[in-house]
N, C-alpha and C. Protein backbone atom coordinates (compact mmCIF):
# COMPACT_ATOMS: atom_id res chain seq x y z
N UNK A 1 4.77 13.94 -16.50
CA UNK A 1 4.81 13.84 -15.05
C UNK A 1 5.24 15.15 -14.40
N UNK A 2 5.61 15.92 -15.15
CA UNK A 2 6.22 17.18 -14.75
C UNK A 2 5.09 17.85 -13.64
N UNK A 3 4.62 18.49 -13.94
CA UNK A 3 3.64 19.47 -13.58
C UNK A 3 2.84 18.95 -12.47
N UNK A 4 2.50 17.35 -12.08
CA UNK A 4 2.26 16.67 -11.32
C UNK A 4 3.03 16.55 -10.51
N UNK A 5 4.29 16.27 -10.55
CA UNK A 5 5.56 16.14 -9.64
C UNK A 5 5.68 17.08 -8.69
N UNK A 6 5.10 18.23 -9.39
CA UNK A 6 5.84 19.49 -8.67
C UNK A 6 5.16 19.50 -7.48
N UNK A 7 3.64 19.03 -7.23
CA UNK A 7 2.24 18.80 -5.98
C UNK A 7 3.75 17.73 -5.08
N UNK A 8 4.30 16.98 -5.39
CA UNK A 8 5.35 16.20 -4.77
C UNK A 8 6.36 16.94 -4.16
N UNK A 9 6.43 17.91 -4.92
CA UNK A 9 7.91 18.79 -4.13
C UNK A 9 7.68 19.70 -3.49
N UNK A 10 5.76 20.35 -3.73
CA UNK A 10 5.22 20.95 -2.81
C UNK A 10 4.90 20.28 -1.62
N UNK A 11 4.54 19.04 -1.62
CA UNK A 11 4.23 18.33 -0.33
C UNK A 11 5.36 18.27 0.87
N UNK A 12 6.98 17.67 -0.27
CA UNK A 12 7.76 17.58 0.95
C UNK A 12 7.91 18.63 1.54
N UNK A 13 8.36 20.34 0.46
CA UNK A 13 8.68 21.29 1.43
C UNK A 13 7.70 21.67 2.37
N UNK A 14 6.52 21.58 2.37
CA UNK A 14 5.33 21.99 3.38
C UNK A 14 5.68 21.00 4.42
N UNK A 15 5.46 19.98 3.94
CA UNK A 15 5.37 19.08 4.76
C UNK A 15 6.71 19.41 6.27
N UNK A 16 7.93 19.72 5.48
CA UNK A 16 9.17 19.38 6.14
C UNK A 16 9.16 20.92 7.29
N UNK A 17 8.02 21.37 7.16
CA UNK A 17 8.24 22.92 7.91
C UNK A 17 9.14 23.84 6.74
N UNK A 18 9.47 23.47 5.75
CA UNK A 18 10.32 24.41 4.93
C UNK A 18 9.64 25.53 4.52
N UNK A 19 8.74 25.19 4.24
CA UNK A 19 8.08 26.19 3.32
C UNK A 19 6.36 26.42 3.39
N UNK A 20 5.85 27.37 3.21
CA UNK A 20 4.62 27.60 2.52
C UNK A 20 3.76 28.15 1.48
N UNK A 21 2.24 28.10 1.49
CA UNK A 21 2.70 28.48 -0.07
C UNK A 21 2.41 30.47 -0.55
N UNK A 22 2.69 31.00 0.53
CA UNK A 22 3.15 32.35 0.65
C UNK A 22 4.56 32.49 0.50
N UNK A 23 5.39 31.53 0.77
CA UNK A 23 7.25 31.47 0.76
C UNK A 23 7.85 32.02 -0.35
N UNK A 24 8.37 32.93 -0.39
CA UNK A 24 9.12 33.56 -1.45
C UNK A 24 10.41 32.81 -2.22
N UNK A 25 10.24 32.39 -2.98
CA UNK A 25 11.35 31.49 -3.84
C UNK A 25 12.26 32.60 -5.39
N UNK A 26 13.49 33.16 -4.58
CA UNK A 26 13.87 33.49 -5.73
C UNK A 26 14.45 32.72 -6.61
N UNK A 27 14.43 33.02 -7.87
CA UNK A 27 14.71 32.30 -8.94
C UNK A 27 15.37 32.58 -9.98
N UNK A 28 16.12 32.42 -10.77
CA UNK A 28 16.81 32.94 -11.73
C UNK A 28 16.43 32.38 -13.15
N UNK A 29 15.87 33.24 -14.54
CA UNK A 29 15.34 32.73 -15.81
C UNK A 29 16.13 33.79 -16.81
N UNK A 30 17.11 33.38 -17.19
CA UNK A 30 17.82 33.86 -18.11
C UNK A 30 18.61 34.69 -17.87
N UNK A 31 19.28 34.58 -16.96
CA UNK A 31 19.96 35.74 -15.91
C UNK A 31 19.54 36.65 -15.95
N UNK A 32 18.18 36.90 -14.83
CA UNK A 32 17.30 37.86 -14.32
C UNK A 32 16.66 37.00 -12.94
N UNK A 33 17.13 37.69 -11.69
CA UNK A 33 16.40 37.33 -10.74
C UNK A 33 15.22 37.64 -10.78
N UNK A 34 14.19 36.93 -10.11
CA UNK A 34 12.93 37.58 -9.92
C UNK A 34 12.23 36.29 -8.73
N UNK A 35 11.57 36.81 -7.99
CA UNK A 35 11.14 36.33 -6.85
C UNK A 35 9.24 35.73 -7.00
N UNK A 36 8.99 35.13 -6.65
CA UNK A 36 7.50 34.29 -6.48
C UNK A 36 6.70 33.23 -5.03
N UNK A 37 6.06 33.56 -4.93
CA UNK A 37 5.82 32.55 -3.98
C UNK A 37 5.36 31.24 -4.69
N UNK A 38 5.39 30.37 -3.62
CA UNK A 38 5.44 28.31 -3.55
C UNK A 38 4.01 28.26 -4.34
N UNK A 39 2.77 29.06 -4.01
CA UNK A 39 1.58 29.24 -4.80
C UNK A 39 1.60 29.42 -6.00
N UNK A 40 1.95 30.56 -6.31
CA UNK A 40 2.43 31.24 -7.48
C UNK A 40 3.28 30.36 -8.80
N UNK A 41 4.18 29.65 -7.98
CA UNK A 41 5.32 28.85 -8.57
C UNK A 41 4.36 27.02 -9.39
N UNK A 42 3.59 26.78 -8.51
CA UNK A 42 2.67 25.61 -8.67
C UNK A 42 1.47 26.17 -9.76
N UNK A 43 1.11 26.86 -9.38
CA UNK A 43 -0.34 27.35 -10.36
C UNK A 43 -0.03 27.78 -11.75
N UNK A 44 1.92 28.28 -12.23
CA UNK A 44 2.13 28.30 -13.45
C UNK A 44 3.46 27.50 -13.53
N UNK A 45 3.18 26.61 -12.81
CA UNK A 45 4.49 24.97 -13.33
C UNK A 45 5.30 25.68 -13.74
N UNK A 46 6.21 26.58 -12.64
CA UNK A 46 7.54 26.91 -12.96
C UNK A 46 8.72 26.11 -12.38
N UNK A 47 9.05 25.66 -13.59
CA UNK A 47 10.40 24.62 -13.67
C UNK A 47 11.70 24.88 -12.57
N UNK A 48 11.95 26.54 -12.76
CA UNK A 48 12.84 26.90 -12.36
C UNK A 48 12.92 27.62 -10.80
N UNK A 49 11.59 28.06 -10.38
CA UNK A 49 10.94 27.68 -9.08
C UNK A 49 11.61 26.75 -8.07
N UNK A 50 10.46 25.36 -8.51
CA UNK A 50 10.78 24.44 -8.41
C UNK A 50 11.84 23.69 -7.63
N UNK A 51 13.05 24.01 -9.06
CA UNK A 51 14.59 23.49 -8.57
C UNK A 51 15.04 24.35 -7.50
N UNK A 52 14.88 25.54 -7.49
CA UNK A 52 14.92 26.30 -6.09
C UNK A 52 14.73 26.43 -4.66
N UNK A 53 13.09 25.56 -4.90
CA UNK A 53 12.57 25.11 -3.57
C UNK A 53 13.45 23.80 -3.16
N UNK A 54 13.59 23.02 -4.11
CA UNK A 54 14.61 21.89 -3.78
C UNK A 54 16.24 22.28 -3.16
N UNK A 55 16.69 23.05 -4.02
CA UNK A 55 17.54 23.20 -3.68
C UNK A 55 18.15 23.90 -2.44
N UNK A 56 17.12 24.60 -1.85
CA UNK A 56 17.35 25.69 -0.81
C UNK A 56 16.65 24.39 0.10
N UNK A 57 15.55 24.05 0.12
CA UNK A 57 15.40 23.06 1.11
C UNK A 57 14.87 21.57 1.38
N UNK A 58 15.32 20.82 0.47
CA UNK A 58 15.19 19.55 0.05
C UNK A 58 16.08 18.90 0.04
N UNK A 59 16.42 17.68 0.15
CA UNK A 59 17.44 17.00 -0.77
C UNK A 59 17.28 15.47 -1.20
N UNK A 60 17.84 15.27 -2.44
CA UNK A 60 17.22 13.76 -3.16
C UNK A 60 16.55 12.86 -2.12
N UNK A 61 17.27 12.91 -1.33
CA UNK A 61 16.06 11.33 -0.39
C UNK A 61 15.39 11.78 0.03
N UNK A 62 14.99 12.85 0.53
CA UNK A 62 14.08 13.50 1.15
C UNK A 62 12.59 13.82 0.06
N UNK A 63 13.17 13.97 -1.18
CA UNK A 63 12.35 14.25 -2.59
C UNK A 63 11.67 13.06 -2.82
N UNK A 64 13.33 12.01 -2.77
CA UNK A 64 12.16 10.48 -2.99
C UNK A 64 11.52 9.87 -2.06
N UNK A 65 11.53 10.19 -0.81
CA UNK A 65 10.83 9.82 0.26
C UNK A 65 9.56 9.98 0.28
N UNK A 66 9.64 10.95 -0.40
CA UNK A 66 7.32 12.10 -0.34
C UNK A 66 7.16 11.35 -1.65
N UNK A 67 7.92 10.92 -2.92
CA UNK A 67 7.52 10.48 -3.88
C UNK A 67 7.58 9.13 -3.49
N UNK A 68 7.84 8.41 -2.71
CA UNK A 68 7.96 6.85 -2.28
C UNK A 68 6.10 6.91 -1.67
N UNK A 69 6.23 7.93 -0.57
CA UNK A 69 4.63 8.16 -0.27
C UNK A 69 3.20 8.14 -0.86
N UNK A 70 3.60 8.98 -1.92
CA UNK A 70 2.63 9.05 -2.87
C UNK A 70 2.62 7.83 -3.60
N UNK A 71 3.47 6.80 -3.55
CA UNK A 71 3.56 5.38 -4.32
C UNK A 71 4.19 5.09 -5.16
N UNK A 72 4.84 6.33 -5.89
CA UNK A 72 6.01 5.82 -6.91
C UNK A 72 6.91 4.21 -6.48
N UNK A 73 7.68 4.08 -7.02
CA UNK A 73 8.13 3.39 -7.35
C UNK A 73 7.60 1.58 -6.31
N UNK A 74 5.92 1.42 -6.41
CA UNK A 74 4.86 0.83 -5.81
C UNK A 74 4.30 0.25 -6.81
N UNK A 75 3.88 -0.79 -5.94
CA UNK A 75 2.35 -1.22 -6.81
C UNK A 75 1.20 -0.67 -6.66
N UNK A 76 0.35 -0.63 -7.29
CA UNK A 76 -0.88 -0.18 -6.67
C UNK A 76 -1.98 -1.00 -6.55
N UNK A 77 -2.58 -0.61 -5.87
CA UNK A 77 -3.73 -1.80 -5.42
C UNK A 77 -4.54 -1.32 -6.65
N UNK A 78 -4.96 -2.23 -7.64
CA UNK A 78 -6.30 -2.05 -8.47
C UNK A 78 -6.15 -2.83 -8.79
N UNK A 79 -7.64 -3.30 -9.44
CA UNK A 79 -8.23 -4.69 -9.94
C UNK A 79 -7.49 -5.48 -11.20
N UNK A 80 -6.90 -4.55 -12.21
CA UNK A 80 -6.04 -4.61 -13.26
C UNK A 80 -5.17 -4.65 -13.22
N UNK A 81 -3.84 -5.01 -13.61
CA UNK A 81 -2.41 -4.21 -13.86
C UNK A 81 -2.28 -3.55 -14.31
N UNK A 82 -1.41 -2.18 -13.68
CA UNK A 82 -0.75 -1.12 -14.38
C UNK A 82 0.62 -1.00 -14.32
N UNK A 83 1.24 -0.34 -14.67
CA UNK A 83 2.33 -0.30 -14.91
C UNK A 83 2.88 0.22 -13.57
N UNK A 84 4.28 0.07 -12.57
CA UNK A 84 4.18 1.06 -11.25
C UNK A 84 5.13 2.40 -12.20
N UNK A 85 4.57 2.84 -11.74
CA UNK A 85 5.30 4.58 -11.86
C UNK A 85 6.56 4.46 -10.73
N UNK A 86 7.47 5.20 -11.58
CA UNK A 86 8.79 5.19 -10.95
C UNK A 86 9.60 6.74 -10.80
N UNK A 87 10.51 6.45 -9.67
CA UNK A 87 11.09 7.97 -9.71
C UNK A 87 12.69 7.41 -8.98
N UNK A 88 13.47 7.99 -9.98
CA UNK A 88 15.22 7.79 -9.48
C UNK A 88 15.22 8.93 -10.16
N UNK A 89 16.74 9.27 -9.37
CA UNK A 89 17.57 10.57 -9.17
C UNK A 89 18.83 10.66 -8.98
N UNK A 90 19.61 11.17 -9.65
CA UNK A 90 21.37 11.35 -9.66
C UNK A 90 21.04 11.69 -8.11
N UNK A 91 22.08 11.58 -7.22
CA UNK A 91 21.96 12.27 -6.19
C UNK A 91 22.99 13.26 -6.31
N UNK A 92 22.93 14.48 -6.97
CA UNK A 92 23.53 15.67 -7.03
C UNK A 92 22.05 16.74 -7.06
N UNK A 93 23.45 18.13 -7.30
CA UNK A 93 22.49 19.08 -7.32
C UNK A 93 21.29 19.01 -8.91
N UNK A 94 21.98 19.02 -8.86
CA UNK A 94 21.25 18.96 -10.91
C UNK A 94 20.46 17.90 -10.88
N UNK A 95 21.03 16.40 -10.17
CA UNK A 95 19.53 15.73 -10.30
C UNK A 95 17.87 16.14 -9.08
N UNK A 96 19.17 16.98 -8.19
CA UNK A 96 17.37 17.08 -6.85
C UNK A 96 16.64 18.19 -8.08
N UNK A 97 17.57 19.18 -8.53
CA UNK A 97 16.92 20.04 -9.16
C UNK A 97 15.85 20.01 -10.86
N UNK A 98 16.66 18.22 -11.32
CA UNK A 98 15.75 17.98 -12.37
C UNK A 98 14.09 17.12 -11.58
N UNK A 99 14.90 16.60 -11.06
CA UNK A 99 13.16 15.87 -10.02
C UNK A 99 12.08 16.57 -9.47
N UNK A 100 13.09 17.60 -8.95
CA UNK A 100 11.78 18.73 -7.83
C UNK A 100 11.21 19.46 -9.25
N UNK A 101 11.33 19.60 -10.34
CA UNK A 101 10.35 20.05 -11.45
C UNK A 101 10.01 18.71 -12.20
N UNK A 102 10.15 17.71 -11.61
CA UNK A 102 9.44 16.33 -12.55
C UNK A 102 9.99 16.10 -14.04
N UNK A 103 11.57 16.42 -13.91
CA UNK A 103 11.98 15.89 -15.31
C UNK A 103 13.49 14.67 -14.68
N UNK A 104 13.98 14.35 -15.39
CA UNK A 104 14.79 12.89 -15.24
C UNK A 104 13.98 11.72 -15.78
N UNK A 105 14.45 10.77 -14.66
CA UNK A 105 13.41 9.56 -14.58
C UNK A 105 13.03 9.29 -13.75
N UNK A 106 11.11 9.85 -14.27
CA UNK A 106 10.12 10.40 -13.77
C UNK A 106 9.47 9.83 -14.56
N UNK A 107 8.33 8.25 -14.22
CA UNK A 107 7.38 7.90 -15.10
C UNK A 107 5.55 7.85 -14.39
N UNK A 108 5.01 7.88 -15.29
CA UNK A 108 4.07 8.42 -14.25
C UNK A 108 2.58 7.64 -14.75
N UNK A 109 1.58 6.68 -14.48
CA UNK A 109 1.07 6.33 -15.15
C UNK A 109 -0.85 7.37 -15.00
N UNK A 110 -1.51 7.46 -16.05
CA UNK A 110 -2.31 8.21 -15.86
C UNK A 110 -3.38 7.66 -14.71
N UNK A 111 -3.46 6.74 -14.68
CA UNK A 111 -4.11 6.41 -13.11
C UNK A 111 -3.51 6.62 -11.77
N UNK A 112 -1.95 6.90 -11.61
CA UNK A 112 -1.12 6.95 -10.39
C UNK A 112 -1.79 8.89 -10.39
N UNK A 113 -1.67 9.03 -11.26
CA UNK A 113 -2.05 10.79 -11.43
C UNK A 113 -2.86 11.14 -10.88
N UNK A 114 -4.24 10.59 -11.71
CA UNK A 114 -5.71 10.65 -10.48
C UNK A 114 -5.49 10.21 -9.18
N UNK A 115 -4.70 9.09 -8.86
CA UNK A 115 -4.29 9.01 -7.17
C UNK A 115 -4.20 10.09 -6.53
N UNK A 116 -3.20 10.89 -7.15
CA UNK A 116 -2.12 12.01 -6.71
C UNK A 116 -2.99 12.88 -6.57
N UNK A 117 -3.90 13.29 -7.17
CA UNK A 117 -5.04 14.44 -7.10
C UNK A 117 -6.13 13.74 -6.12
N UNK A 118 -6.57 12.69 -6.09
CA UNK A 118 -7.65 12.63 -5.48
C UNK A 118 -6.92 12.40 -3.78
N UNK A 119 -5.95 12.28 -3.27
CA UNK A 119 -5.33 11.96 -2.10
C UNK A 119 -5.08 13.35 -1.63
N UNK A 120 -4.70 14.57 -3.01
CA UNK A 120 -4.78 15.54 -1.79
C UNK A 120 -6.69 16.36 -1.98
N UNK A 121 -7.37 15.83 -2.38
CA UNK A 121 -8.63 15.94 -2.17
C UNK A 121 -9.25 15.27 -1.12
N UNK A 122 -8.86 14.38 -0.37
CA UNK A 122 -8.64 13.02 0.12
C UNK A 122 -8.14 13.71 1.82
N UNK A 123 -7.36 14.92 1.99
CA UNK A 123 -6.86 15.11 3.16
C UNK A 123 -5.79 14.00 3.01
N UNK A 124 -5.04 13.93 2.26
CA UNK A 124 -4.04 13.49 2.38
C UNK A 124 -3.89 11.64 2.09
N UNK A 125 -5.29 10.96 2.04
CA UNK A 125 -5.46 9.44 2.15
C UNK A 125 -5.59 9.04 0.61
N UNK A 126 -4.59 8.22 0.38
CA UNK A 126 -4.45 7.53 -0.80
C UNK A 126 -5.78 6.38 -0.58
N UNK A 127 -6.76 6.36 -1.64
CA UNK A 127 -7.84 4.89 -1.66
C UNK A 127 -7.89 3.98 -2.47
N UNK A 128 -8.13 2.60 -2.40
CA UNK A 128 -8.22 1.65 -3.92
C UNK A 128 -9.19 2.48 -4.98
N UNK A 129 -8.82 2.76 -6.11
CA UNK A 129 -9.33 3.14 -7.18
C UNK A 129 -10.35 2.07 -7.43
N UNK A 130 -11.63 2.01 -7.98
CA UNK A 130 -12.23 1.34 -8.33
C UNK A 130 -12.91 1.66 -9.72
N UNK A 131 -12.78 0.10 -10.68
CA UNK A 131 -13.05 0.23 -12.03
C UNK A 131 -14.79 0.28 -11.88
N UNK A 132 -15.32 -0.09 -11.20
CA UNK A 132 -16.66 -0.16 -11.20
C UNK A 132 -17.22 -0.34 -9.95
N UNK A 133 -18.26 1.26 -9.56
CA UNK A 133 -18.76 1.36 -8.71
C UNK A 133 -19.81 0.61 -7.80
N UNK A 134 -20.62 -0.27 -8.79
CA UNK A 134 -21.50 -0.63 -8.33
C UNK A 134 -22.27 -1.49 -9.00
N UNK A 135 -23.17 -2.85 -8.91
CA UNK A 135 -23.99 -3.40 -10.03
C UNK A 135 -25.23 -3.83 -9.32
N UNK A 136 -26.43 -3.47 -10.01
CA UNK A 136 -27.50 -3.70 -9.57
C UNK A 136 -28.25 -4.65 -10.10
N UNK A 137 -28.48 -5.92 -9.55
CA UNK A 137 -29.49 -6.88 -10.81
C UNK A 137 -30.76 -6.46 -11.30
N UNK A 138 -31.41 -7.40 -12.00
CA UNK A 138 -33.13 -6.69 -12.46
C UNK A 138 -33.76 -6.37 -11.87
N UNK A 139 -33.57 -6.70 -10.57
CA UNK A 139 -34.40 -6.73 -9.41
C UNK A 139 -34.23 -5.33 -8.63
N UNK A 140 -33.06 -4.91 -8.50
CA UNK A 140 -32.84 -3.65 -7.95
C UNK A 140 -32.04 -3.99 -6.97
N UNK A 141 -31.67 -5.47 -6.76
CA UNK A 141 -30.54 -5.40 -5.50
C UNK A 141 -29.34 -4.98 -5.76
N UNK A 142 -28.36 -4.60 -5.01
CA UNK A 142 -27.24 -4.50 -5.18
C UNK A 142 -26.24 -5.82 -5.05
N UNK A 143 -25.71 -5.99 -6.55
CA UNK A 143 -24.73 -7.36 -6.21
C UNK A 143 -23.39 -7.46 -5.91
N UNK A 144 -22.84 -6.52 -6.48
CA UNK A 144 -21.84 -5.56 -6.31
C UNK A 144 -21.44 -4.19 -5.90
N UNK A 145 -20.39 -4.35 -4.93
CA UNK A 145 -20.54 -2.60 -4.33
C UNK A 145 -19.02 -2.27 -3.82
N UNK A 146 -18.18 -1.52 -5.08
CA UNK A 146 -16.81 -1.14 -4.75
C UNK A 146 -16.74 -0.61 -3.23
N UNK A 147 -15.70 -0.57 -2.06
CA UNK A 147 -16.07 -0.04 -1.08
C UNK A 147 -14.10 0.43 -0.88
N UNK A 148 -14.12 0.92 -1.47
CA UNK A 148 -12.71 2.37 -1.48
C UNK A 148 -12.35 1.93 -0.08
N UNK A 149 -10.62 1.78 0.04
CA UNK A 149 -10.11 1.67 1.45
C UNK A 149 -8.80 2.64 1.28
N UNK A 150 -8.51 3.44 2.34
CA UNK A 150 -7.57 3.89 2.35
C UNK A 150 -5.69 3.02 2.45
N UNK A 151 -4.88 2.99 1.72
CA UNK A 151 -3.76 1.91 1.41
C UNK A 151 -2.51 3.48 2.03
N UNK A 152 -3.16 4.15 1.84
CA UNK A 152 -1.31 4.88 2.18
C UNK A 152 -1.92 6.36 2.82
N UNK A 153 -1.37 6.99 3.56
CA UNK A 153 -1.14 8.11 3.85
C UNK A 153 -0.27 9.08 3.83
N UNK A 154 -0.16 9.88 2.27
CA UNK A 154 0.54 10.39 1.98
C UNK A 154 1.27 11.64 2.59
N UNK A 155 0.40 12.92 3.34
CA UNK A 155 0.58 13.83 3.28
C UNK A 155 -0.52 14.10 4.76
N UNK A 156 -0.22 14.72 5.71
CA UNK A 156 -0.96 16.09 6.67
C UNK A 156 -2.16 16.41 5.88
N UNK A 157 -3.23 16.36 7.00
CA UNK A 157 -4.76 16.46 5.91
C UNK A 157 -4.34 18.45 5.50
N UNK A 158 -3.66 18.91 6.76
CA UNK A 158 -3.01 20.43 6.58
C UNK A 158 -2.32 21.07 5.28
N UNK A 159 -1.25 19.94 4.98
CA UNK A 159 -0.86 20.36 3.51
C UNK A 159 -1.68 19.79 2.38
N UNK A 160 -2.13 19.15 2.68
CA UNK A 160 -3.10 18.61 1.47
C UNK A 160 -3.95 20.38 1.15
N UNK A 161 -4.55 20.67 2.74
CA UNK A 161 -5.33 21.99 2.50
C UNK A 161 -4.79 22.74 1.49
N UNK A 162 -3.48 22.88 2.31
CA UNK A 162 -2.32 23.83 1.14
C UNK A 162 -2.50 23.60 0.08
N UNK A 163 -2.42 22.44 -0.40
CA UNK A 163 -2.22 22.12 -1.84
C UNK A 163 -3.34 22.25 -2.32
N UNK A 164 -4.58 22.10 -1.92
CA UNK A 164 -5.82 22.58 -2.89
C UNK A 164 -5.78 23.51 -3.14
N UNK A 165 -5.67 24.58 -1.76
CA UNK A 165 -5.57 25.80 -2.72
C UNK A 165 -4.95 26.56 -3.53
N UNK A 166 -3.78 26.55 -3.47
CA UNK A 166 -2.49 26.39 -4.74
C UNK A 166 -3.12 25.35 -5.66
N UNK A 167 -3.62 24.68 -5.86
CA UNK A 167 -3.82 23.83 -7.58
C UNK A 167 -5.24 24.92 -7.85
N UNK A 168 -6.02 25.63 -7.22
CA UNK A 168 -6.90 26.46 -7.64
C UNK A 168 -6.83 27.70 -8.21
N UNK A 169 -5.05 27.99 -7.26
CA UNK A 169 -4.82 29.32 -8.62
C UNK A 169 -4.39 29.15 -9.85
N UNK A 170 -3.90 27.91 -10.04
CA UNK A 170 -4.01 27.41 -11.78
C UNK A 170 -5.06 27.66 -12.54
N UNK A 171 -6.48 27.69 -11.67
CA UNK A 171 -7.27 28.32 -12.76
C UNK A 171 -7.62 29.62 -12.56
N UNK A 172 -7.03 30.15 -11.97
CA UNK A 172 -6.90 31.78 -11.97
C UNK A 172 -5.89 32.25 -12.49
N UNK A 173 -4.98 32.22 -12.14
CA UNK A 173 -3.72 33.02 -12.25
C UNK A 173 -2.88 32.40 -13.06
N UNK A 174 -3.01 30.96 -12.96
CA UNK A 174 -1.55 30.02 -13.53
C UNK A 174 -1.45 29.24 -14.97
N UNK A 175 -1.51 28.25 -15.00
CA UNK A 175 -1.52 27.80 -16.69
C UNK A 175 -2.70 27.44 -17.24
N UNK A 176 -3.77 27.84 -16.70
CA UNK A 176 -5.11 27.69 -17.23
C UNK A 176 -5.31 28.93 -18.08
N UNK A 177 -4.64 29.77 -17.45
CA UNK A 177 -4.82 30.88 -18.09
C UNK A 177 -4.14 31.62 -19.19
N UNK A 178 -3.43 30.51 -19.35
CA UNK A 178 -2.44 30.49 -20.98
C UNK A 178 -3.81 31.14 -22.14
N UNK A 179 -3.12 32.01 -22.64
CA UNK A 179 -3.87 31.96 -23.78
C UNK A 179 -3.29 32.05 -25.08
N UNK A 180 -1.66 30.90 -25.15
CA UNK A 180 -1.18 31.06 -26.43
C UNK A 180 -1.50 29.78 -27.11
């Protein structure tokens, strides 16, 4: 859930006027400052980022509030049962700072995930997932026809913008481009 979470901690700070994803977040990795922007920080899932952006301008309810949005600790509307994905947090520093990088307890199910991506593809609108698009009899009619409704509104169709383009320098710049 990590690396997913973090589109969560990018949402609230955008969202909250805190931040953008030009915002310079210094950070400390092994006692060595070094500075990055909110882009930068998302496209190579830096942990320690992250707890930074939280910490300078977040705080636990405010974290679980954008993660309440996105549906955590929810049901979700689909045809099946899934499991709901959940998110609690010490309310200290150490827990805003394990959440805003998606570690604690942080469960995440792989369909709440595709939510999470397709909502900020979505401009921000969470839709019923559907197991099956469509069924046509022998005939060629249509007998069945999933018809996607929007259930939540997570996010400003604005930061959603944000957030696409920050999840695109992942494949430029960020952990796509791992090559170990």
């Amino acid at each position: 859930a990590a690396s997913i979470f973090k589109l969560i901690t990018a949402s609230a700070a955008i969202e909250e006027r805190q931040a953008n994803p030009e915002t310079l977040i210094a950070k400390l990795n092994r006692n060595h400052l070094s500075q990055t922007t909110l882009a930068d920080a998302l496209a190579r899932s830096d942990n320690s980022a992250f707890a930074a952006v939280a910490l300078r301008y977040l705080d636990v309810k405010t974290l679980v509030d954008y993660a309440n949005r996105f549906q955590f600790n929810q049901k979700i509307p689909f045809e099946l049962p899934i499991q709901v994905s959940r998110v609690r947090a010490e309310n200290s520093r150490a827990g805003l700072a394990d959440l805003a990088a998606g570690f604690g307890d942080v469960g995440l199910s792989p369909l709440h995930a595709a939510l999470i991506g397709s909502a900020i593809a979505n401009n921000g609108s969470m839709v019923t997932p559907c197991l099956i698009d469509h069924i046509i009899s022998s005939t060629g009619k249509i007998v069945f026809e999933c018809v996607p409704k929007i259930f939540a509104t997570a996010i400003s169709a604005q930061t959603a913008a944000h957030l696409r383009e920050m999840m695109g320098l992942t494949v430029t710049v960020g952990q796509a481009m791992t090559t170990e």
